[in-house]
PDB file of N, CA and C in Angstrom:
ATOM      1  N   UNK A   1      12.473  11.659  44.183  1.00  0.00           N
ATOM      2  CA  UNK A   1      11.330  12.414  43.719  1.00  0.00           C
ATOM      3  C   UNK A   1      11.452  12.737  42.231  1.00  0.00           C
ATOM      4  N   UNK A   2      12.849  13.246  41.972  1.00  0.00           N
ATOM      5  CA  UNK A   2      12.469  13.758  40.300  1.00  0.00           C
ATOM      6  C   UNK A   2      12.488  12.526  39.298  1.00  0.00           C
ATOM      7  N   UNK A   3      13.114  11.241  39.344  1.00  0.00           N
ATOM      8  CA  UNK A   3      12.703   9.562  38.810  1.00  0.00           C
ATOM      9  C   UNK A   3      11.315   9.663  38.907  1.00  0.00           C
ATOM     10  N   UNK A   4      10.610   9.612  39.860  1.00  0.00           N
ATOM     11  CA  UNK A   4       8.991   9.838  39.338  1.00  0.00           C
ATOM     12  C   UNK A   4       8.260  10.921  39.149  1.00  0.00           C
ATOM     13  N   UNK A   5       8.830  11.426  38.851  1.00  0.00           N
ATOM     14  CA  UNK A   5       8.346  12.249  38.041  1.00  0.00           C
ATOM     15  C   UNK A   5       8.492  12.662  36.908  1.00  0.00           C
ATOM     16  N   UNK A   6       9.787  12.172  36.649  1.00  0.00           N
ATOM     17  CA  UNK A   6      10.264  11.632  34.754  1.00  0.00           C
ATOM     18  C   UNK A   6       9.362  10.480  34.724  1.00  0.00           C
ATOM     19  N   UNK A   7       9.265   9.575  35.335  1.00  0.00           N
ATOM     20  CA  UNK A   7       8.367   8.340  34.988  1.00  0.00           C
ATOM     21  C   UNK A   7       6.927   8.892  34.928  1.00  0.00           C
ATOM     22  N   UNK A   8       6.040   9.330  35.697  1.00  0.00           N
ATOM     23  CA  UNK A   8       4.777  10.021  35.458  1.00  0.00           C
ATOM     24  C   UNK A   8       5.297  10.887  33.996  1.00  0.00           C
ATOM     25  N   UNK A   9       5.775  11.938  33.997  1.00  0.00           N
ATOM     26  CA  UNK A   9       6.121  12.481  32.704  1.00  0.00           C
ATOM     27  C   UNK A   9       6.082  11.255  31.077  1.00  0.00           C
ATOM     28  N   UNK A  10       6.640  10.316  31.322  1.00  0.00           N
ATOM     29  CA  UNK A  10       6.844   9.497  30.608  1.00  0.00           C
ATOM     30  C   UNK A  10       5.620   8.590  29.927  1.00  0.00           C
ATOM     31  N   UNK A  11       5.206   8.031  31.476  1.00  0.00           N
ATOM     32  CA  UNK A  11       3.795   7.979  31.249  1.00  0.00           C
ATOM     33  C   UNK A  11       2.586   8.434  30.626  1.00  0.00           C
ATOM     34  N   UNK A  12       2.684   9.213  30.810  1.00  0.00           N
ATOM     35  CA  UNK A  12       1.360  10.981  30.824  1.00  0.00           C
ATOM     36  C   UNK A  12       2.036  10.833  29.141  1.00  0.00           C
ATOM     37  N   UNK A  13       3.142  10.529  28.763  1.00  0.00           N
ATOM     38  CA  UNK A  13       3.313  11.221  26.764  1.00  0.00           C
ATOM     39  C   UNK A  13       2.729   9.756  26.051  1.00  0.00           C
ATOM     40  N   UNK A  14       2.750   9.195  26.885  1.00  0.00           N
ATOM     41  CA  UNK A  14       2.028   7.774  26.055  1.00  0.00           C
ATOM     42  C   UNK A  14       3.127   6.521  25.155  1.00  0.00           C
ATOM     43  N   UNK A  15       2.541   5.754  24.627  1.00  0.00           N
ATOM     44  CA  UNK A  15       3.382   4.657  24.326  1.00  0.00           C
ATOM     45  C   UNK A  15       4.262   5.159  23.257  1.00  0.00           C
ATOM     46  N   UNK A  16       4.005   6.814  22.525  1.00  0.00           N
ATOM     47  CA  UNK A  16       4.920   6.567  21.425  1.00  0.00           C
ATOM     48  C   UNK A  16       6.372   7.102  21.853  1.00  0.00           C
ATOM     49  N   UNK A  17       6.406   7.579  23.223  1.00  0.00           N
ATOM     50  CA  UNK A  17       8.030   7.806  24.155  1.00  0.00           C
ATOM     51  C   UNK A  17       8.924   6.604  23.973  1.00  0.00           C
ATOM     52  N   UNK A  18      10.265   6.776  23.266  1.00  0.00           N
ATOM     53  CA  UNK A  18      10.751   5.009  23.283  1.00  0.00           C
ATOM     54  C   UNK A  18      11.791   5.178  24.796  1.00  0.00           C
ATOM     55  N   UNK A  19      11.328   4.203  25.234  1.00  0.00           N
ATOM     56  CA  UNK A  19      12.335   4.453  26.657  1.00  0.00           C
ATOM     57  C   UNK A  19      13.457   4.140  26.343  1.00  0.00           C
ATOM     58  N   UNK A  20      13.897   3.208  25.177  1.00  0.00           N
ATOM     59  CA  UNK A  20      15.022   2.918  24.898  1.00  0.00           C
ATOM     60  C   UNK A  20      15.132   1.853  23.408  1.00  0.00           C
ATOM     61  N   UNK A  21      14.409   3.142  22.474  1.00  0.00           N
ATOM     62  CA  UNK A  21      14.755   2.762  21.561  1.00  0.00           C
ATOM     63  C   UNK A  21      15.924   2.577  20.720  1.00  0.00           C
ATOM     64  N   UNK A  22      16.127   1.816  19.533  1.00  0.00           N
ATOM     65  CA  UNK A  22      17.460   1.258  19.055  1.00  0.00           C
ATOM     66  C   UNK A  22      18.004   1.433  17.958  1.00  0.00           C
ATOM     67  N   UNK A  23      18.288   2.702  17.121  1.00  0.00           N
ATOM     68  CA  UNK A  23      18.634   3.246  16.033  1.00  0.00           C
ATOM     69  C   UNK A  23      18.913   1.963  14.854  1.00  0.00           C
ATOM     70  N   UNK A  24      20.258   0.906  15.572  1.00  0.00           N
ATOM     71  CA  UNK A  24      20.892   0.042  14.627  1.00  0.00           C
ATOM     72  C   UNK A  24      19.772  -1.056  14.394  1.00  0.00           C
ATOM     73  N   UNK A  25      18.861  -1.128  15.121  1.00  0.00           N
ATOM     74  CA  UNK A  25      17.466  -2.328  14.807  1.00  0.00           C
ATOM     75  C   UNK A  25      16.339  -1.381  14.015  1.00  0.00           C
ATOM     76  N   UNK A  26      16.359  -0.321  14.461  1.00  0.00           N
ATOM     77  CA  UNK A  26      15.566   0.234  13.326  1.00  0.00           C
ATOM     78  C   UNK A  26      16.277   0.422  11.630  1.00  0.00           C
ATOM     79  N   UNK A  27      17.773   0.402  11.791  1.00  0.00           N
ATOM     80  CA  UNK A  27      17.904   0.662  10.516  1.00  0.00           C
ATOM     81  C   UNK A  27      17.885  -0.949   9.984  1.00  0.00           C
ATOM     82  N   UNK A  28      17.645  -1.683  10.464  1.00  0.00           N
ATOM     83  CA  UNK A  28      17.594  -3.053   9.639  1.00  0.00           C
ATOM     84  C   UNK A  28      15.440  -2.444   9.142  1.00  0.00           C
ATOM     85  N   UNK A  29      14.913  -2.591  10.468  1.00  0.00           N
ATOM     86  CA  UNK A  29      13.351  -2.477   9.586  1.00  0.00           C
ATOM     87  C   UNK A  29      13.179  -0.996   8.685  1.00  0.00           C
ATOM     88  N   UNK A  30      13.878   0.025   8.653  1.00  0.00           N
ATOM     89  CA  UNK A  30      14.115   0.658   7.482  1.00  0.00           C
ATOM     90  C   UNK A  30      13.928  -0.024   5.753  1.00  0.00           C
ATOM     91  N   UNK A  31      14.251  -1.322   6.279  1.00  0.00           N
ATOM     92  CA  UNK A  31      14.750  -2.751   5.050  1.00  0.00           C
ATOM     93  C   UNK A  31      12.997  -1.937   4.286  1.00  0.00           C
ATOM     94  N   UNK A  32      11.908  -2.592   5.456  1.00  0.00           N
ATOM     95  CA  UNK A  32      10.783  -2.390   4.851  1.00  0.00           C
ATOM     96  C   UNK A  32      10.068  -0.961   3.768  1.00  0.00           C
ATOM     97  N   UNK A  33      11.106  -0.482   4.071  1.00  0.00           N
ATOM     98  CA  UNK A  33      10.746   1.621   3.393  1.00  0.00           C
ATOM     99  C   UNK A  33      11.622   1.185   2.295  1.00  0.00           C
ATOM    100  N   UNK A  34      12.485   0.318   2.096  1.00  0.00           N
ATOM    101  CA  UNK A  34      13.551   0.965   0.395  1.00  0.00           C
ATOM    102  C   UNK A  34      12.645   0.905  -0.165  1.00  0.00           C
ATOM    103  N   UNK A  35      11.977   0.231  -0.493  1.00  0.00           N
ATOM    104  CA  UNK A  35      11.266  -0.376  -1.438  1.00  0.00           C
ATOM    105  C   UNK A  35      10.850   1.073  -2.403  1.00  0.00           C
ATOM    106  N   UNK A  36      10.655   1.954  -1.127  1.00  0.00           N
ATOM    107  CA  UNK A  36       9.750   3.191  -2.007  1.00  0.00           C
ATOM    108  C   UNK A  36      10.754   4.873  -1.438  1.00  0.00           C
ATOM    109  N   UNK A  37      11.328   4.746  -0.481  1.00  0.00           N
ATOM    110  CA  UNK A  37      11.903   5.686   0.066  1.00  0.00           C
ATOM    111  C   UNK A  37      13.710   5.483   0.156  1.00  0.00           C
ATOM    112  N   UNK A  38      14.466   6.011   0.022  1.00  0.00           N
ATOM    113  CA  UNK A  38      15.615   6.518  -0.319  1.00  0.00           C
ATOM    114  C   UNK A  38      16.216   7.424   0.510  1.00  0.00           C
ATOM    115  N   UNK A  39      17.336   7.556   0.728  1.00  0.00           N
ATOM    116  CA  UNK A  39      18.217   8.824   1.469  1.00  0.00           C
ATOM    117  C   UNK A  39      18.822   9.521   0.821  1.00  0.00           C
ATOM    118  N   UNK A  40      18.803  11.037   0.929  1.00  0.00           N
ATOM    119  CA  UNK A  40      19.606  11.683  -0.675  1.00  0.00           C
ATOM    120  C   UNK A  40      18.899  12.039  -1.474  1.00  0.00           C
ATOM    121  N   UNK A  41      17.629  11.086  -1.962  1.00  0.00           N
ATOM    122  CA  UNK A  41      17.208  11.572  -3.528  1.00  0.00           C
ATOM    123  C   UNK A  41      15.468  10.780  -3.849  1.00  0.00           C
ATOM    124  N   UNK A  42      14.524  11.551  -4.159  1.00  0.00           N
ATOM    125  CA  UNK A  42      13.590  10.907  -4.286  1.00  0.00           C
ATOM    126  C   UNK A  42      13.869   9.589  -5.369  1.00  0.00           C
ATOM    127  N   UNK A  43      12.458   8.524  -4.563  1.00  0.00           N
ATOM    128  CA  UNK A  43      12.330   7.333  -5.590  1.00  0.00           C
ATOM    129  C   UNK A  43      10.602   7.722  -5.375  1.00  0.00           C
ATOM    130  N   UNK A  44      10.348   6.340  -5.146  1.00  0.00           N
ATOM    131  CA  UNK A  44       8.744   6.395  -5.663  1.00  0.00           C
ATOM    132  C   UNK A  44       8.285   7.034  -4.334  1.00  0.00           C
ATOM    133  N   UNK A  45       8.714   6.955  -3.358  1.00  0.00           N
ATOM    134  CA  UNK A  45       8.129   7.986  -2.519  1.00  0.00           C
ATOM    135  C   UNK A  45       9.709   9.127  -2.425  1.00  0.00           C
ATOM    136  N   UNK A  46       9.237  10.223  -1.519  1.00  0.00           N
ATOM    137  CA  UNK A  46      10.223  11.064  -1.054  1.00  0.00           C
ATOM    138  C   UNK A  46      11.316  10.680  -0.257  1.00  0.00           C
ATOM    139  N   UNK A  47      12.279  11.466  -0.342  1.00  0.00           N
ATOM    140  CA  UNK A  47      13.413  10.898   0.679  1.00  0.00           C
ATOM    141  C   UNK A  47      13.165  11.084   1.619  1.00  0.00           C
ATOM    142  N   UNK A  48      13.652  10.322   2.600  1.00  0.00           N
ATOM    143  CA  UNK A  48      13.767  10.665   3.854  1.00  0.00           C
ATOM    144  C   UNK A  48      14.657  11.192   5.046  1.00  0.00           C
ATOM    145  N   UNK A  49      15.509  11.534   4.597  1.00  0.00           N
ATOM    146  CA  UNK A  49      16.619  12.396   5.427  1.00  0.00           C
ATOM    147  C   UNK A  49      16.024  13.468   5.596  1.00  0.00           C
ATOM    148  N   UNK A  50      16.201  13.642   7.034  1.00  0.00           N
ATOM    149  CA  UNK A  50      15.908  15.482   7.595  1.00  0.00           C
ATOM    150  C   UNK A  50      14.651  15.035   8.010  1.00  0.00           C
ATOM    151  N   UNK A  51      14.141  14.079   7.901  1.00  0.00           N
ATOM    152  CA  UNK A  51      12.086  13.751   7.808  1.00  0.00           C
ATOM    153  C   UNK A  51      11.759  13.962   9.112  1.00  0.00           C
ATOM    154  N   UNK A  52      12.934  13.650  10.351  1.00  0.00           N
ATOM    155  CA  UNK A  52      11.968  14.426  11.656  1.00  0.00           C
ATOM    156  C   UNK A  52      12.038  15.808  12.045  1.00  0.00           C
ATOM    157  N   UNK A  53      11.396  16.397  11.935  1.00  0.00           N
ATOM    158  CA  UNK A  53      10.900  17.865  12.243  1.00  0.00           C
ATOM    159  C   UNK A  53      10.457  18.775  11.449  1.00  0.00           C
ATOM    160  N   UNK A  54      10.636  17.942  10.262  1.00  0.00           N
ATOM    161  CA  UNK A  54       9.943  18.617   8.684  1.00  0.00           C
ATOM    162  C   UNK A  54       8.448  18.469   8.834  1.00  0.00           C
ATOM    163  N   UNK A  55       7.906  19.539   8.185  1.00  0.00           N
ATOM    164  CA  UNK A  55       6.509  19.713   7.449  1.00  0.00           C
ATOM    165  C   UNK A  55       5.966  18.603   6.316  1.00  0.00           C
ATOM    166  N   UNK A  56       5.292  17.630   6.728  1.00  0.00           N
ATOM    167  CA  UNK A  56       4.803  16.668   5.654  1.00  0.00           C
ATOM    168  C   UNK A  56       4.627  17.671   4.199  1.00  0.00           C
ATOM    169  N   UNK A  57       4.757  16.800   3.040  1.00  0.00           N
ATOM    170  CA  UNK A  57       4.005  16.768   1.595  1.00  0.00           C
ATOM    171  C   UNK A  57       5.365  18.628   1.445  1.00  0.00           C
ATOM    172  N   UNK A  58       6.568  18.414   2.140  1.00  0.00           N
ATOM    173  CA  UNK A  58       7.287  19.366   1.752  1.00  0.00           C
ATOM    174  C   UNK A  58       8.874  19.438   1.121  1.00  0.00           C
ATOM    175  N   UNK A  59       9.317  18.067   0.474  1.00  0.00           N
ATOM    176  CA  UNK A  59      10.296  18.222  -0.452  1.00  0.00           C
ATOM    177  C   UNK A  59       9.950  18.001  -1.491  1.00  0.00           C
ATOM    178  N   UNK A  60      10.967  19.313  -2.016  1.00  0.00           N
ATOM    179  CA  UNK A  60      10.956  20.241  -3.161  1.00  0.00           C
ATOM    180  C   UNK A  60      11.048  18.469  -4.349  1.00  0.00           C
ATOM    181  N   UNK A  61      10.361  19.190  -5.427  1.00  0.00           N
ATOM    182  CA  UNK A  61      10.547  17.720  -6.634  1.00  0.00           C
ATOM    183  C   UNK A  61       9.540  16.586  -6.711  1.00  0.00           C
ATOM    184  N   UNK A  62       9.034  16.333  -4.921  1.00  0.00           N
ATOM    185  CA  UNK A  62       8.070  15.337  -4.858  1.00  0.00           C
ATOM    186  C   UNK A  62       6.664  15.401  -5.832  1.00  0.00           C
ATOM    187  N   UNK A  63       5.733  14.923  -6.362  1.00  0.00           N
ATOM    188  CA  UNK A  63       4.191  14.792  -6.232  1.00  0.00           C
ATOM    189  C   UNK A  63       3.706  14.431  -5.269  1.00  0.00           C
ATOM    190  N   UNK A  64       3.271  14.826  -4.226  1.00  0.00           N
ATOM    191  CA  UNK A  64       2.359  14.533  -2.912  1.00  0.00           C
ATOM    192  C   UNK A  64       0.935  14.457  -3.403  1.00  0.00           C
ATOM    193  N   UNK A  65       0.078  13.474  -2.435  1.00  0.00           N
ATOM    194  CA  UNK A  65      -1.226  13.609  -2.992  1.00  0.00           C
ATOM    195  C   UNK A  65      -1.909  15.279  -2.362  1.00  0.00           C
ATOM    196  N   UNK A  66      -2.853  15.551  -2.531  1.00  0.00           N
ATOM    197  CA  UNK A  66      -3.677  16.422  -1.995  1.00  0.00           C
ATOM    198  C   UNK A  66      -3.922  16.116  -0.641  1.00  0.00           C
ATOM    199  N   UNK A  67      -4.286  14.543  -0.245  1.00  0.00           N
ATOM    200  CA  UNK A  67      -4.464  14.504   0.927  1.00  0.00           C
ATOM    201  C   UNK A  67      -3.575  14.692   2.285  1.00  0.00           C
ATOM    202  N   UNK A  68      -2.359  13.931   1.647  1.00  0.00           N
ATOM    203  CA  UNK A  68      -0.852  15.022   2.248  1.00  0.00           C
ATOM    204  C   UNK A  68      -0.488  16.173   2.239  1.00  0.00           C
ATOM    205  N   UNK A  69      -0.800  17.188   1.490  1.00  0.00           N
ATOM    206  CA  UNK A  69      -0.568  18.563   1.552  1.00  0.00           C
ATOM    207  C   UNK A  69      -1.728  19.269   2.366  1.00  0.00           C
ATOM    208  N   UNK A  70      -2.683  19.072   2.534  1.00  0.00           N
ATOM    209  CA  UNK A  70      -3.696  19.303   2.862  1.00  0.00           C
ATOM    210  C   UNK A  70      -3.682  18.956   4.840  1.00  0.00           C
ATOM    211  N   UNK A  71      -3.096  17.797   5.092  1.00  0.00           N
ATOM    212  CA  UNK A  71      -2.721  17.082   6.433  1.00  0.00           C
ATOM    213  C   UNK A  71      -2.321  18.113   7.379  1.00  0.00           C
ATOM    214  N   UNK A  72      -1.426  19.297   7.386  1.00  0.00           N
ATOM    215  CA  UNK A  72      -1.317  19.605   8.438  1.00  0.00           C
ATOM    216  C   UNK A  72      -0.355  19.154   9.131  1.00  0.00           C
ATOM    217  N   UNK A  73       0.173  18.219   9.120  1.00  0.00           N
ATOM    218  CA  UNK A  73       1.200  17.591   9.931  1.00  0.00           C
ATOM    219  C   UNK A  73       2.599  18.226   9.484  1.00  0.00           C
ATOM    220  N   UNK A  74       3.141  17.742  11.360  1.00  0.00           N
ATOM    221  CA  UNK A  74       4.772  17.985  11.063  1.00  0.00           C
ATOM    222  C   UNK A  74       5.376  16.708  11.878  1.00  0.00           C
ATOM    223  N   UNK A  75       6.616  16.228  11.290  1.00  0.00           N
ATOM    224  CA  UNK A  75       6.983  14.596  11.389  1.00  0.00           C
ATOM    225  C   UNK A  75       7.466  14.895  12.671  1.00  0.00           C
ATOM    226  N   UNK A  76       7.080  14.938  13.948  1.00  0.00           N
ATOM    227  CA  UNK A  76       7.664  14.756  15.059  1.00  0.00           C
ATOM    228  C   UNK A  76       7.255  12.851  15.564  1.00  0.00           C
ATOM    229  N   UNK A  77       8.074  12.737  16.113  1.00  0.00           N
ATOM    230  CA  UNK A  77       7.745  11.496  17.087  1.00  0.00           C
ATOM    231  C   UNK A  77       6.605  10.954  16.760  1.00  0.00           C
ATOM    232  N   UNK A  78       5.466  11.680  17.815  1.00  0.00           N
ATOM    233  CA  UNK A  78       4.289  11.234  17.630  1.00  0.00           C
ATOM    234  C   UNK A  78       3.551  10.771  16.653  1.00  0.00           C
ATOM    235  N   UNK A  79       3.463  11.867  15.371  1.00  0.00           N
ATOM    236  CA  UNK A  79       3.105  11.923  14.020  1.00  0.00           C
ATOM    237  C   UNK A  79       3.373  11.004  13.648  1.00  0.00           C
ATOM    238  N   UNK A  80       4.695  10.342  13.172  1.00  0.00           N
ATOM    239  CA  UNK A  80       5.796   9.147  12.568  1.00  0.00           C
ATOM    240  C   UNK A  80       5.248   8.074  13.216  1.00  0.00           C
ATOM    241  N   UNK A  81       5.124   8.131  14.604  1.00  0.00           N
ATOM    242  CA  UNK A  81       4.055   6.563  15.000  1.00  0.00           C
ATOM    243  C   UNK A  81       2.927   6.617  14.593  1.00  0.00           C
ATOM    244  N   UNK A  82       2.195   7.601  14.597  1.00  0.00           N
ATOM    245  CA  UNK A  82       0.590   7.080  14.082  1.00  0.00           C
ATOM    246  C   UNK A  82       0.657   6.662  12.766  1.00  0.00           C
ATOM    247  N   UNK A  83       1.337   7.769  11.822  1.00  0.00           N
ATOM    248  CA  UNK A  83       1.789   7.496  10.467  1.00  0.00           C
ATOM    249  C   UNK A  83       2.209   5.831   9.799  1.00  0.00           C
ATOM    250  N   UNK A  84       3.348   5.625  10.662  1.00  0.00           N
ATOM    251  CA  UNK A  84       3.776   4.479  10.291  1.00  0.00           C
ATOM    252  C   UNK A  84       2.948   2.915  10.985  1.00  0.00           C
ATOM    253  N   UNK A  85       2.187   3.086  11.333  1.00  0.00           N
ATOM    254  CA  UNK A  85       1.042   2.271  12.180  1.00  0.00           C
ATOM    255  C   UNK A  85       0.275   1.959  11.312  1.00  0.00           C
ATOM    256  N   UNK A  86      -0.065   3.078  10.465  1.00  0.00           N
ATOM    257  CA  UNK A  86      -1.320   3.175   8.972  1.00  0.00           C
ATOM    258  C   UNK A  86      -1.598   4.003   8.391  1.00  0.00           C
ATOM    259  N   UNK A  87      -0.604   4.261   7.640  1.00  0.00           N
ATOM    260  CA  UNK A  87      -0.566   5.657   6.920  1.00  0.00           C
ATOM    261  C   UNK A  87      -2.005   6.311   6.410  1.00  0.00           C
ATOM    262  N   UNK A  88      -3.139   5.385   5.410  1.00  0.00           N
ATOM    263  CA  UNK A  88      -4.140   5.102   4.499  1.00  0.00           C
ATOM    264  C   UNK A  88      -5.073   5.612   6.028  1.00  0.00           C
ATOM    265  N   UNK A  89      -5.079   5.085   6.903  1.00  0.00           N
ATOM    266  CA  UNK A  89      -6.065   5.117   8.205  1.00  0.00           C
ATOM    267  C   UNK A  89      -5.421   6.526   9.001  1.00  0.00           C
ATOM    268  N   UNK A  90      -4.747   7.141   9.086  1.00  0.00           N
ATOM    269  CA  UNK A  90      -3.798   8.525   9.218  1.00  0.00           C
ATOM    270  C   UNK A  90      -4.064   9.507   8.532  1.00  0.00           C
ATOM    271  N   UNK A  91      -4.176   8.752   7.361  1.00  0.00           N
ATOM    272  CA  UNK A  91      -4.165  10.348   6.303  1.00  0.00           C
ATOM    273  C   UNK A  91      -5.230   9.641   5.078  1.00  0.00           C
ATOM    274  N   UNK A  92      -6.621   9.487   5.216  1.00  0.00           N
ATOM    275  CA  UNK A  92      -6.797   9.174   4.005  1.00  0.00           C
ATOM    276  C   UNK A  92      -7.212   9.459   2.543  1.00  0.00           C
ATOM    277  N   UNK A  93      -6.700   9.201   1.974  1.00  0.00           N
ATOM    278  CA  UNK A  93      -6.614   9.869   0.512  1.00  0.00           C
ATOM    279  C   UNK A  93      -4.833   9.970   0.077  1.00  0.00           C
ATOM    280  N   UNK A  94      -4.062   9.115   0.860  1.00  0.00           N
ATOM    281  CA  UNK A  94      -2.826   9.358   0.853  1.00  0.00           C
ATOM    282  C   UNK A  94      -2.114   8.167   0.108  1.00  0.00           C
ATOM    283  N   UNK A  95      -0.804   8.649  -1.161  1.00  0.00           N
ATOM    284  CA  UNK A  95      -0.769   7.403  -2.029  1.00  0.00           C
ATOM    285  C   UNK A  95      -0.182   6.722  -1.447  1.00  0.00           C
ATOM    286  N   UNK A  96       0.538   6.513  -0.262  1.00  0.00           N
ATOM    287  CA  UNK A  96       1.367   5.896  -0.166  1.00  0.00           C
ATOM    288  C   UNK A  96       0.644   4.367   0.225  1.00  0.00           C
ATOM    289  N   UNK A  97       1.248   3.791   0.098  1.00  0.00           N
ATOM    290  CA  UNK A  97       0.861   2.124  -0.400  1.00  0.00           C
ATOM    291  C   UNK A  97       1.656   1.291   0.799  1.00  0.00           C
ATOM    292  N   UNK A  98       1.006   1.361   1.868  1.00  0.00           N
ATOM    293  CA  UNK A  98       1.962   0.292   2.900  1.00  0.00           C
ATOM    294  C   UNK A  98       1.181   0.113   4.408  1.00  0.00           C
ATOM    295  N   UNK A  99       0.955  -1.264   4.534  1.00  0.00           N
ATOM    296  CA  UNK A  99       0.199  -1.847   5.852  1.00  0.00           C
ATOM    297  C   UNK A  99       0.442  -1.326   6.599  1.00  0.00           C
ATOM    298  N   UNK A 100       1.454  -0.799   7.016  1.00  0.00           N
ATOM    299  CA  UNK A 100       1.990  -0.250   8.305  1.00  0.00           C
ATOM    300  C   UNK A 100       2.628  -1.058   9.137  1.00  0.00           C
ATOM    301  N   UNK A 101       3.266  -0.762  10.222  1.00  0.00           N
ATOM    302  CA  UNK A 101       4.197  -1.863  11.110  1.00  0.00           C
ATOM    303  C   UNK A 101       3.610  -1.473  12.302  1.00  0.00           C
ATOM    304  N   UNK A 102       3.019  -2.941  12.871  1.00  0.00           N
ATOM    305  CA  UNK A 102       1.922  -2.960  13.731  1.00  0.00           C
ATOM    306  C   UNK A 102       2.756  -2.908  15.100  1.00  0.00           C
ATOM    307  N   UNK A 103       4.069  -3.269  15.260  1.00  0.00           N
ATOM    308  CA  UNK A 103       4.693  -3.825  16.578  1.00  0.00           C
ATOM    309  C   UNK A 103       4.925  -2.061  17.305  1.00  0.00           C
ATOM    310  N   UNK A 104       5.020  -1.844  18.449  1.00  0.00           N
ATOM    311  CA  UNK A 104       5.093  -0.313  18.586  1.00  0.00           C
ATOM    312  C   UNK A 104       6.912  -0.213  19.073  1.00  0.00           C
ATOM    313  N   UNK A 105       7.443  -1.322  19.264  1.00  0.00           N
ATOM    314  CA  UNK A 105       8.939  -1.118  19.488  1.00  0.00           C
ATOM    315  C   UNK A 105       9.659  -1.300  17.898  1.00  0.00           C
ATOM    316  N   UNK A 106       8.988  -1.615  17.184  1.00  0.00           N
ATOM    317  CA  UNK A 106       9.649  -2.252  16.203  1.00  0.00           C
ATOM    318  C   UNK A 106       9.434  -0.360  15.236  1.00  0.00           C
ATOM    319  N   UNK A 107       8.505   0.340  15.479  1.00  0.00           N
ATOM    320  CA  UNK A 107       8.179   1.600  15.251  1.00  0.00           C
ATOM    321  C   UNK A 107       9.507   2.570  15.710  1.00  0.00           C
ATOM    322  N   UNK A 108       9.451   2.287  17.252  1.00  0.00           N
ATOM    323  CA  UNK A 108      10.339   3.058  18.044  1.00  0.00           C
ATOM    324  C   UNK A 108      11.714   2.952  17.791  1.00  0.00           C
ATOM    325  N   UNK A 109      11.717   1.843  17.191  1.00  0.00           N
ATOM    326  CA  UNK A 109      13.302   1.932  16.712  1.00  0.00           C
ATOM    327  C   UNK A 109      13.399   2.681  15.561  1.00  0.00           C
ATOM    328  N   UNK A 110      12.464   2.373  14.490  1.00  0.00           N
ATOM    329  CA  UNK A 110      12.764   2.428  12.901  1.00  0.00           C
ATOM    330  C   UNK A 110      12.822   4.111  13.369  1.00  0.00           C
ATOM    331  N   UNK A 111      11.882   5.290  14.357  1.00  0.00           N
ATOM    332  CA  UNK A 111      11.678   6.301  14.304  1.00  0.00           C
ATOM    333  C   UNK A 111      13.365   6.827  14.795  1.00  0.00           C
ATOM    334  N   UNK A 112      13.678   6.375  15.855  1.00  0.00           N
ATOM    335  CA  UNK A 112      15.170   6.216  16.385  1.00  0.00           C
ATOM    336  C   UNK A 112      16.019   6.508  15.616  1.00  0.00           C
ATOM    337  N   UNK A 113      16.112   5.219  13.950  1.00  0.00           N
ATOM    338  CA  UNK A 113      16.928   5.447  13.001  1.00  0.00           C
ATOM    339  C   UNK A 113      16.976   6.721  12.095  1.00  0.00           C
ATOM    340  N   UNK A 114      15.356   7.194  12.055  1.00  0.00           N
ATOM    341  CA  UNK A 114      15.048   8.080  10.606  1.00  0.00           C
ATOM    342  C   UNK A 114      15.805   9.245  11.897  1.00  0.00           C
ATOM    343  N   UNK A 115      15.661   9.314  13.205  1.00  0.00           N
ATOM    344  CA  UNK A 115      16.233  10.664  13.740  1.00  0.00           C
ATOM    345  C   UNK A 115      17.561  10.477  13.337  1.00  0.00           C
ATOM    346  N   UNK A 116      18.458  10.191  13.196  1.00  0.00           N
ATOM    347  CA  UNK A 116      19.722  10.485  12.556  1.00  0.00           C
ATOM    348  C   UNK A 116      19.756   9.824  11.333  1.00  0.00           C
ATOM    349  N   UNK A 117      19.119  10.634  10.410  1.00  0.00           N
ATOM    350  CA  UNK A 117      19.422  10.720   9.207  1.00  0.00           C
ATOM    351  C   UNK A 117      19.325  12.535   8.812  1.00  0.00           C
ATOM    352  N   UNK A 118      20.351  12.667   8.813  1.00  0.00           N
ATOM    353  CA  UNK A 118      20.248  14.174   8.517  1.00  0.00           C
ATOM    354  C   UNK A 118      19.994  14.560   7.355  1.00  0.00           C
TER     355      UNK A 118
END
């Protein structure tokens, strides 16, 4: 009885639950974020350590657009998949500059990795 009902539970939170997502495959598609994001220290976007459970458009030093400060959001799970799906279509008016990563495991990992980055 309680297996289905973690599985209904599981169900019921929707596709962005990773049943078994993969930290070390997300930190390879991480590859796709250097470009603009960093650990430790802003580059052209903000760093990203600590980024799940933080308040968007909130380290200290950044320029955020208006449309990020303005968002409302806090980087849980959920947020981080819609986000990283299409940021521009998520938040728009937002600078950040990137198609998004369409695959939803390939998400679930990269989200996997950013959770241990302290």
């Amino acid at each position: 009885m309680r297996k289905w009902v973690l599985a209904v539970a599981m169900i019921a939170a929707g596709p962005t639950v990773a049943m078994s997502a993969d930290a070390d495959a997300g930190k390879t598609i991480f590859n796709k974020c250097k470009a603009c994001h960093q650990v430790g220290k802003n580059g052209v976007g903000p760093h990203l350590d600590g980024v799940v459970g933080r308040k968007a458009a909130s380290v200290e030093g950044y320029n955020y657009s208006e449309a990020l400060k303005k968002s409302d959001i806090t980087w849980d799970e959920a947020a981080l998949d819609k986000w990283i799906t299409d940021p521009k279509k998520d938040v728009p008016g937002t600078k950040m500059i990137f198609a998004g990563i369409k695959d939803p495991d390939d998400r679930a990992n990269l989200i996997e990795y950013l959770k241990t980055l302290k």
